[in-house]
Protein backbone atom coordinates (compact mmCIF):
# COMPACT_ATOMS: atom_id res chain seq x y z
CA UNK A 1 0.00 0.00 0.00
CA UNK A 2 1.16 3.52 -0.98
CA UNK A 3 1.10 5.81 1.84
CA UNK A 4 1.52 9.35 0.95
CA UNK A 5 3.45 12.02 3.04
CA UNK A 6 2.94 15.82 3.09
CA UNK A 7 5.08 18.49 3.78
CA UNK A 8 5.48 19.96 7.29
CA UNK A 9 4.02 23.69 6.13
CA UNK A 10 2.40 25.87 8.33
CA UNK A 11 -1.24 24.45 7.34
CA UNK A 12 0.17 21.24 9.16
CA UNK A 13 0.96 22.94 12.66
CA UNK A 14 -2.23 22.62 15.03
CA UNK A 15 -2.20 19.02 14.13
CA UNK A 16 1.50 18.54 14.86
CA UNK A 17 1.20 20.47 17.87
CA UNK A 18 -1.26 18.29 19.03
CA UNK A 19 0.77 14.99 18.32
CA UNK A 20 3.62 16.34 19.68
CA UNK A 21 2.15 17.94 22.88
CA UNK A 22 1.71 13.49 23.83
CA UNK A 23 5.24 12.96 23.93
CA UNK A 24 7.70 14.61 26.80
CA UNK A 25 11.26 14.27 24.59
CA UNK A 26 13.09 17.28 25.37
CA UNK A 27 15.12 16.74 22.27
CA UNK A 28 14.76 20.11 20.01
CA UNK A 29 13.43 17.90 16.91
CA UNK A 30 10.33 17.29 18.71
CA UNK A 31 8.93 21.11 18.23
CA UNK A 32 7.05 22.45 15.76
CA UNK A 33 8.98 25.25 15.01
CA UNK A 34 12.06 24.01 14.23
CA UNK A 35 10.49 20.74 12.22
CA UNK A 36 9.15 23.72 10.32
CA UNK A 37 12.10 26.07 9.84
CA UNK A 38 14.19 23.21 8.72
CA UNK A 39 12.03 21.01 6.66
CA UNK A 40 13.60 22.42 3.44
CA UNK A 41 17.09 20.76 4.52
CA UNK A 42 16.04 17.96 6.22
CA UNK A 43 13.52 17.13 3.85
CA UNK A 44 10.79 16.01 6.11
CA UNK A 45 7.20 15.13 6.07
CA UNK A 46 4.26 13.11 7.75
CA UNK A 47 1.45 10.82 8.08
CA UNK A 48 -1.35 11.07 10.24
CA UNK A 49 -3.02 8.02 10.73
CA UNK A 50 -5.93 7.80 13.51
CA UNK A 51 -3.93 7.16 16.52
CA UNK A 52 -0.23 8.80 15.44
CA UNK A 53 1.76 10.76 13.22
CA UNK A 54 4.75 9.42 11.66
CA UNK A 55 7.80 11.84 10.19
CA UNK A 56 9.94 11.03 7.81
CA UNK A 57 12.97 12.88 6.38
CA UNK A 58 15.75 12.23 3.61
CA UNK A 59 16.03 11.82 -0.04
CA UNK A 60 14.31 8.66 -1.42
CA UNK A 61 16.67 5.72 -0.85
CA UNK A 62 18.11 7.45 2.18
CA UNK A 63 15.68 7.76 4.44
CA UNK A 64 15.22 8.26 7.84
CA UNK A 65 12.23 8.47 10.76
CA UNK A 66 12.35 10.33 14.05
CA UNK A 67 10.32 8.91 16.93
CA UNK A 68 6.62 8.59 16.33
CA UNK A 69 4.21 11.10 18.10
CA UNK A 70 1.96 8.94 19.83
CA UNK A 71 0.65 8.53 23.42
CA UNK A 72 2.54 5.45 24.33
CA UNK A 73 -0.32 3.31 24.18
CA UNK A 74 0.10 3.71 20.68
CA UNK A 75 4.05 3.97 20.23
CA UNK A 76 3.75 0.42 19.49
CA UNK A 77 1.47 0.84 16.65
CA UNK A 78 3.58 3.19 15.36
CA UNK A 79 7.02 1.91 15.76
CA UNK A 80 5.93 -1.11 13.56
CA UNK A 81 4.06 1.08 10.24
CA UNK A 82 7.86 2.54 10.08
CA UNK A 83 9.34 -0.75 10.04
CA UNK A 84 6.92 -1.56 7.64
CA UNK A 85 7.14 1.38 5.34
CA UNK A 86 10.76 0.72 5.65
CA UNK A 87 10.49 -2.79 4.59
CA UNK A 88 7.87 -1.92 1.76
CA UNK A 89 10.58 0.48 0.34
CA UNK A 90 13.39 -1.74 0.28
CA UNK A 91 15.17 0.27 2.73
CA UNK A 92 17.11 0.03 6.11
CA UNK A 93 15.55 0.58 9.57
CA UNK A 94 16.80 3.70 10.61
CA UNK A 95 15.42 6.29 13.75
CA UNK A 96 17.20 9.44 14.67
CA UNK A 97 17.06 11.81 17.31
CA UNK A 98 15.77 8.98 19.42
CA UNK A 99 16.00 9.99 22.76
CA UNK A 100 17.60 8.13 25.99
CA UNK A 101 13.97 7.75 27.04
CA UNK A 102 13.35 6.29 23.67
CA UNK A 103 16.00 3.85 23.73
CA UNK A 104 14.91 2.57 27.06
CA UNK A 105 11.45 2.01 25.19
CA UNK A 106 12.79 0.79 22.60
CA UNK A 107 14.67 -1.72 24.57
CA UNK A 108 11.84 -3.01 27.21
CA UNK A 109 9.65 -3.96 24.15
CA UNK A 110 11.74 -4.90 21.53
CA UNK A 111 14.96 -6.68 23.35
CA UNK A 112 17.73 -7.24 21.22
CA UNK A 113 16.01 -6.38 17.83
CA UNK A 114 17.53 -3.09 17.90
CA UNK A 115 21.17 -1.17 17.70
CA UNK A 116 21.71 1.94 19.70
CA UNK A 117 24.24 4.21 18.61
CA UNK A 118 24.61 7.66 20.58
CA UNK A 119 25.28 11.20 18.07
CA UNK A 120 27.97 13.17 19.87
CA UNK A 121 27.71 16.12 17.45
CA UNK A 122 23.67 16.14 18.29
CA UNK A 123 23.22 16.02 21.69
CA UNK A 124 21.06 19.11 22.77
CA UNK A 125 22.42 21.38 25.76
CA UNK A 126 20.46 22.03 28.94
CA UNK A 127 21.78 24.62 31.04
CA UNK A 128 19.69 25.52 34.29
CA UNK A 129 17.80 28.88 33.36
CA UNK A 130 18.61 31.09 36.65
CA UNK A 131 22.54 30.82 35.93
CA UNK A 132 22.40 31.96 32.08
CA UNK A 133 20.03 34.99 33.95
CA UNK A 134 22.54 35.32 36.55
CA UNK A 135 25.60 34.11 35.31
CA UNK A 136 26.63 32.66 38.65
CA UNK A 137 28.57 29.84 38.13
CA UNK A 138 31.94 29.23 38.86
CA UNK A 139 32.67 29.07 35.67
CA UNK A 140 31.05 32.05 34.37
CA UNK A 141 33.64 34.35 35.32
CA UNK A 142 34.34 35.09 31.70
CA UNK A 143 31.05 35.51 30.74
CA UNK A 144 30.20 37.79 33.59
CA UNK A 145 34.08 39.84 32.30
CA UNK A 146 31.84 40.01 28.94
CA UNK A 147 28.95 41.30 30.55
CA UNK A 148 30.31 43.99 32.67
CA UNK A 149 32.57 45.16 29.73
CA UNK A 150 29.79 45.89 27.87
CA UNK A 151 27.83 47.53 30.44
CA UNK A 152 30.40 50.05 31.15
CA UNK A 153 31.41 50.39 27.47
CA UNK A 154 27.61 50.59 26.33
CA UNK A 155 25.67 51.19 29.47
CA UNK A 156 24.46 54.42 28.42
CA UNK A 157 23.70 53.67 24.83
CA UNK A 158 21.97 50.37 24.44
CA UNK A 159 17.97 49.02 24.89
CA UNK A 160 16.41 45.88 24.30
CA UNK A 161 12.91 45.39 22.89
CA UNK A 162 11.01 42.28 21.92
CA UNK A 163 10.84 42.83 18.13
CA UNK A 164 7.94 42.53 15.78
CA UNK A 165 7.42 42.26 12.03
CA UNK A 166 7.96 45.77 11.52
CA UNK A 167 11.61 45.04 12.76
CA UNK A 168 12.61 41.72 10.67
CA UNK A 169 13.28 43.38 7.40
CA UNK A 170 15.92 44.74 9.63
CA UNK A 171 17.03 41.25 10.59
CA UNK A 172 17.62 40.50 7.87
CA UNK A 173 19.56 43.04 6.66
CA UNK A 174 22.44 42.51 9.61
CA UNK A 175 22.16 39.68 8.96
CA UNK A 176 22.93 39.51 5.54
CA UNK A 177 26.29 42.10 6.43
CA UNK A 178 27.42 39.60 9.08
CA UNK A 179 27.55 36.70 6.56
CA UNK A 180 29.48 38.69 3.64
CA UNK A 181 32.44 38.08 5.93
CA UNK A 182 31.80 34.49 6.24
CA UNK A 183 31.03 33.26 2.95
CA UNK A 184 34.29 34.79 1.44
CA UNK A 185 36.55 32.20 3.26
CA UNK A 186 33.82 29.44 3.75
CA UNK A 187 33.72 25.99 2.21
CA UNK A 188 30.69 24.89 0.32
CA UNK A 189 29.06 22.92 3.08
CA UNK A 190 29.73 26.29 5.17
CA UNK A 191 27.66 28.20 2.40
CA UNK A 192 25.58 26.04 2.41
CA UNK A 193 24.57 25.87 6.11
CA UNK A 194 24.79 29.80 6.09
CA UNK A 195 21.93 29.87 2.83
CA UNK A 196 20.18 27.37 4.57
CA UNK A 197 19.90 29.20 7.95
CA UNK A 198 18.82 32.29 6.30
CA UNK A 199 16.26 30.37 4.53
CA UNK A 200 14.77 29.14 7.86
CA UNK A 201 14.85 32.57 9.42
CA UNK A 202 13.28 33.93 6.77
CA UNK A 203 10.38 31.32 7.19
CA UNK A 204 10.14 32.06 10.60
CA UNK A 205 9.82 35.96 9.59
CA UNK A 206 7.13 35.18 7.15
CA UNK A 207 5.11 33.32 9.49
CA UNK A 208 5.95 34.88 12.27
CA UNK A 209 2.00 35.57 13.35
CA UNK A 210 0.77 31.97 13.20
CA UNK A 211 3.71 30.79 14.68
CA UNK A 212 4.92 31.04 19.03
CA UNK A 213 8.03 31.99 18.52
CA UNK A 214 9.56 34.99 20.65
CA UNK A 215 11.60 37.53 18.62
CA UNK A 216 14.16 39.58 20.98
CA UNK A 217 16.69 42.31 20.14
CA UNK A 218 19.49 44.39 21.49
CA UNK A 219 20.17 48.01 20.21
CA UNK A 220 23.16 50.36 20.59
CA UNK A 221 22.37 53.74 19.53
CA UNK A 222 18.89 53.03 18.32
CA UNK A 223 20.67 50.46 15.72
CA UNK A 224 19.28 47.04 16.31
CA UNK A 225 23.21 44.65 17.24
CA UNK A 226 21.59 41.49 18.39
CA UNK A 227 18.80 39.28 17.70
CA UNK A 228 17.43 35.70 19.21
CA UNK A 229 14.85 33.64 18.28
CA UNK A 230 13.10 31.11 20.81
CA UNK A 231 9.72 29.72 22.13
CA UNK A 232 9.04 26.70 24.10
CA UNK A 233 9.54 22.76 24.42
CA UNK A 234 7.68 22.24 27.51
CA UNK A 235 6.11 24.56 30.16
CA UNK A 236 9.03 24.24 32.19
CA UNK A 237 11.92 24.68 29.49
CA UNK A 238 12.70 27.43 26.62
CA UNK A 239 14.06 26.42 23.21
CA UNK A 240 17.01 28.87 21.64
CA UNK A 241 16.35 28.21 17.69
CA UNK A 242 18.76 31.70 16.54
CA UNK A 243 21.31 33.70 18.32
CA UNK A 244 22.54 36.69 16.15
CA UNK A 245 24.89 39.49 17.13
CA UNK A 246 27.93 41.88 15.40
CA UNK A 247 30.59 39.33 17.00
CA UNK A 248 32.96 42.55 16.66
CA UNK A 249 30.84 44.04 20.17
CA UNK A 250 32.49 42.29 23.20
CA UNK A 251 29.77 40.89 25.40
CA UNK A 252 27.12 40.98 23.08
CA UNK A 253 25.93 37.51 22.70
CA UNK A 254 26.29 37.18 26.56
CA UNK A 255 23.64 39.99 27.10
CA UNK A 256 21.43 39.17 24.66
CA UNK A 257 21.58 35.90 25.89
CA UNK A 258 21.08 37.03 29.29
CA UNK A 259 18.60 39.53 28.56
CA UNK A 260 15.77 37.16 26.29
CA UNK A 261 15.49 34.86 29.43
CA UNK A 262 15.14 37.54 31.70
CA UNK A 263 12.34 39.48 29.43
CA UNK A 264 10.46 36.58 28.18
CA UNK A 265 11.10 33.23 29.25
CA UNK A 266 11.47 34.53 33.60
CA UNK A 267 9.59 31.48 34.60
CA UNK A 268 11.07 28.65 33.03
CA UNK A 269 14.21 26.53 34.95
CA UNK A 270 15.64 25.19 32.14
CA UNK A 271 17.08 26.07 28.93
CA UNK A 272 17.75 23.99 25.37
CA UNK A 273 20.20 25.48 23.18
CA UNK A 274 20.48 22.75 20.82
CA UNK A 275 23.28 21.34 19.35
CA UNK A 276 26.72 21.85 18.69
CA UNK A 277 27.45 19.96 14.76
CA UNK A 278 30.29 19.14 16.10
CA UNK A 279 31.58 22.72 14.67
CA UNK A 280 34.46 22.90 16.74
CA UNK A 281 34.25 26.75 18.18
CA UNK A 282 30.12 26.58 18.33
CA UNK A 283 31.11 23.37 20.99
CA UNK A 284 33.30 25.49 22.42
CA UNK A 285 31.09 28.42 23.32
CA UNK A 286 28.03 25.84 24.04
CA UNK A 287 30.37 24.74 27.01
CA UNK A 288 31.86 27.64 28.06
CA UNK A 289 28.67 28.23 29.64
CA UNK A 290 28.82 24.96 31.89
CA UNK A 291 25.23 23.09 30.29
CA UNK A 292 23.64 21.45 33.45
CA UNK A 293 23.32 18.19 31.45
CA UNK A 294 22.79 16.80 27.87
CA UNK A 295 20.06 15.60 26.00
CA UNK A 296 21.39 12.82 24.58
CA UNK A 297 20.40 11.24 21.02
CA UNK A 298 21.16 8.06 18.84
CA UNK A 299 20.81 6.33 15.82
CA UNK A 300 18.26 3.47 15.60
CA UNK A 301 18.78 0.72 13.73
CA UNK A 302 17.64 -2.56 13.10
CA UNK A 303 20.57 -5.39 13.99
């Protein structure tokens, strides 16, 4: 039987949201947002059958699923229409961003029919939300240097606003003058990854009003330095998707970073700032700012 799969467009998000609202993986992959900002890389779409919604990603003949969103009293259900569509296709089991608490699923129903194999480069990083506020830690000496730098170089000059759609052209803009830099002494895969993230901001931008996402910036002199883009995983933890700033401005990414949880995410405890790529200076900074714990992710396959 032919199933058919359809894009993950904005039309598709209330019925996402409401799959994905039945699972509790803290893993960024499960949110609408950024299943929507990067489906035009990862190539990803989905069936909804009655009880779950399956997501599938890749190019034909190299394809892959991420966990089903299902209740799990229908994860079952679920798990085995991928194997089958798998089989049907001629192609190799293969999950990804599956979860520790997936594997453990995984394991206590289907024992020894699967191989586990953990994704360094993707684990997501969870830092607790009053430090990055704060910047308490023992280790944040540095960042806290940044901080105070700034505030007695620019203490006088700067503001911070949420931002709207009457700012994004703006964005953009920076944006585009921070990457001229880049893309002269890039590789192809890194012009690639920087027209690819523009592409996914600008979807966010477009869609900004049917969409949850909180838009922040940072100004110096009325000229917008600094944006972020985030919303939410779960009640109790924020989700960083963008983190923009003139890296020429010493402690700019550590107030903006500062600043969006302390303006519109004051409630949560915990914060998700994705992954690292295993780009060696974005792991780097991701740890410089002492992440409370991982969340870590594997490869699924079938042994």
């Amino acid at each position: 039987m032919i199933t058919i799969f359809k894009d993950i467009d904005i039309a598709s998000r209330d019925l996402l949201k409401r799959y994905l609202s039945k699972v509790s993986y803290e893993a960024c992959e499960y949110n609408f947002t950024t299943l929507f900002m990067w489906q035009h890389y990862y190539n990803t779409r989905y069936v909804h059958k009655d009880d779950f919604v399956v997501i599938i990603g890749g190019e034909p003949g190299d394809e892959f699923s991420i966990m089903p969103l299902a209740d799990r009293d229908n994860s079952l259900k679920a798990i085995e229409f991928i194997s089958d569509y798998f089989k049907d296709n001629g192609l190799k089991f293969m999950l990804r961003a599956a979860t520790s608490e997936c594997v453990k699923f995984l394991e206590g129903n289907y024992p020894g029919r699967f191989e586990f194999t953990p994704i360094r480069d993707s684990f997501d990083y969870v830092y607790k939300a009053e430090m990055l506020r704060t910047l308490t830690c023992k280790k944040c000496t540095k960042k806290r240097n940044h901080y105070n730098h700034f505030m007695r170089t620019y203490g006088d000059s700067y503001s911070f606003r949420s931002l709207g759609k009457e700012d994004f052209g703006k964005c953009m803009e920076i944006l585009d003058s921070w990457n001229k830099s880049k893309l002269e002494n890039s590789s192809a895969d890194e012009i690639d990854s920087i027209n690819n993230e523009n592409i996914a901001i600008r979807k966010l931008f477009d869609n900004y009003e049917k969409l949850d996402i909180k838009v922040f910036g940072v100004f110096i002199d009325g000229s917008l330095e600094a944006f972020t883009i985030g919303d939410y995983i779960n009640s109790d933890m924020a989700l960083i998707h963008i983190e923009k700033a003139d890296p020429t401005i010493r402690g700019l990414y550590t107030v903006i970073n500062k600043l969006f949880l302390e303006q519109e995410f004051p409630e949560v405890s915990l914060v998700n700032r994705e992954e690292d790529l295993g780009i060696e200076g974005l792991r780097k900074a991701k740890l410089s700012y002492s992440p409370e714990r991982f969340v870590e992710k594997f490869v699924v396959t079938e042994k």
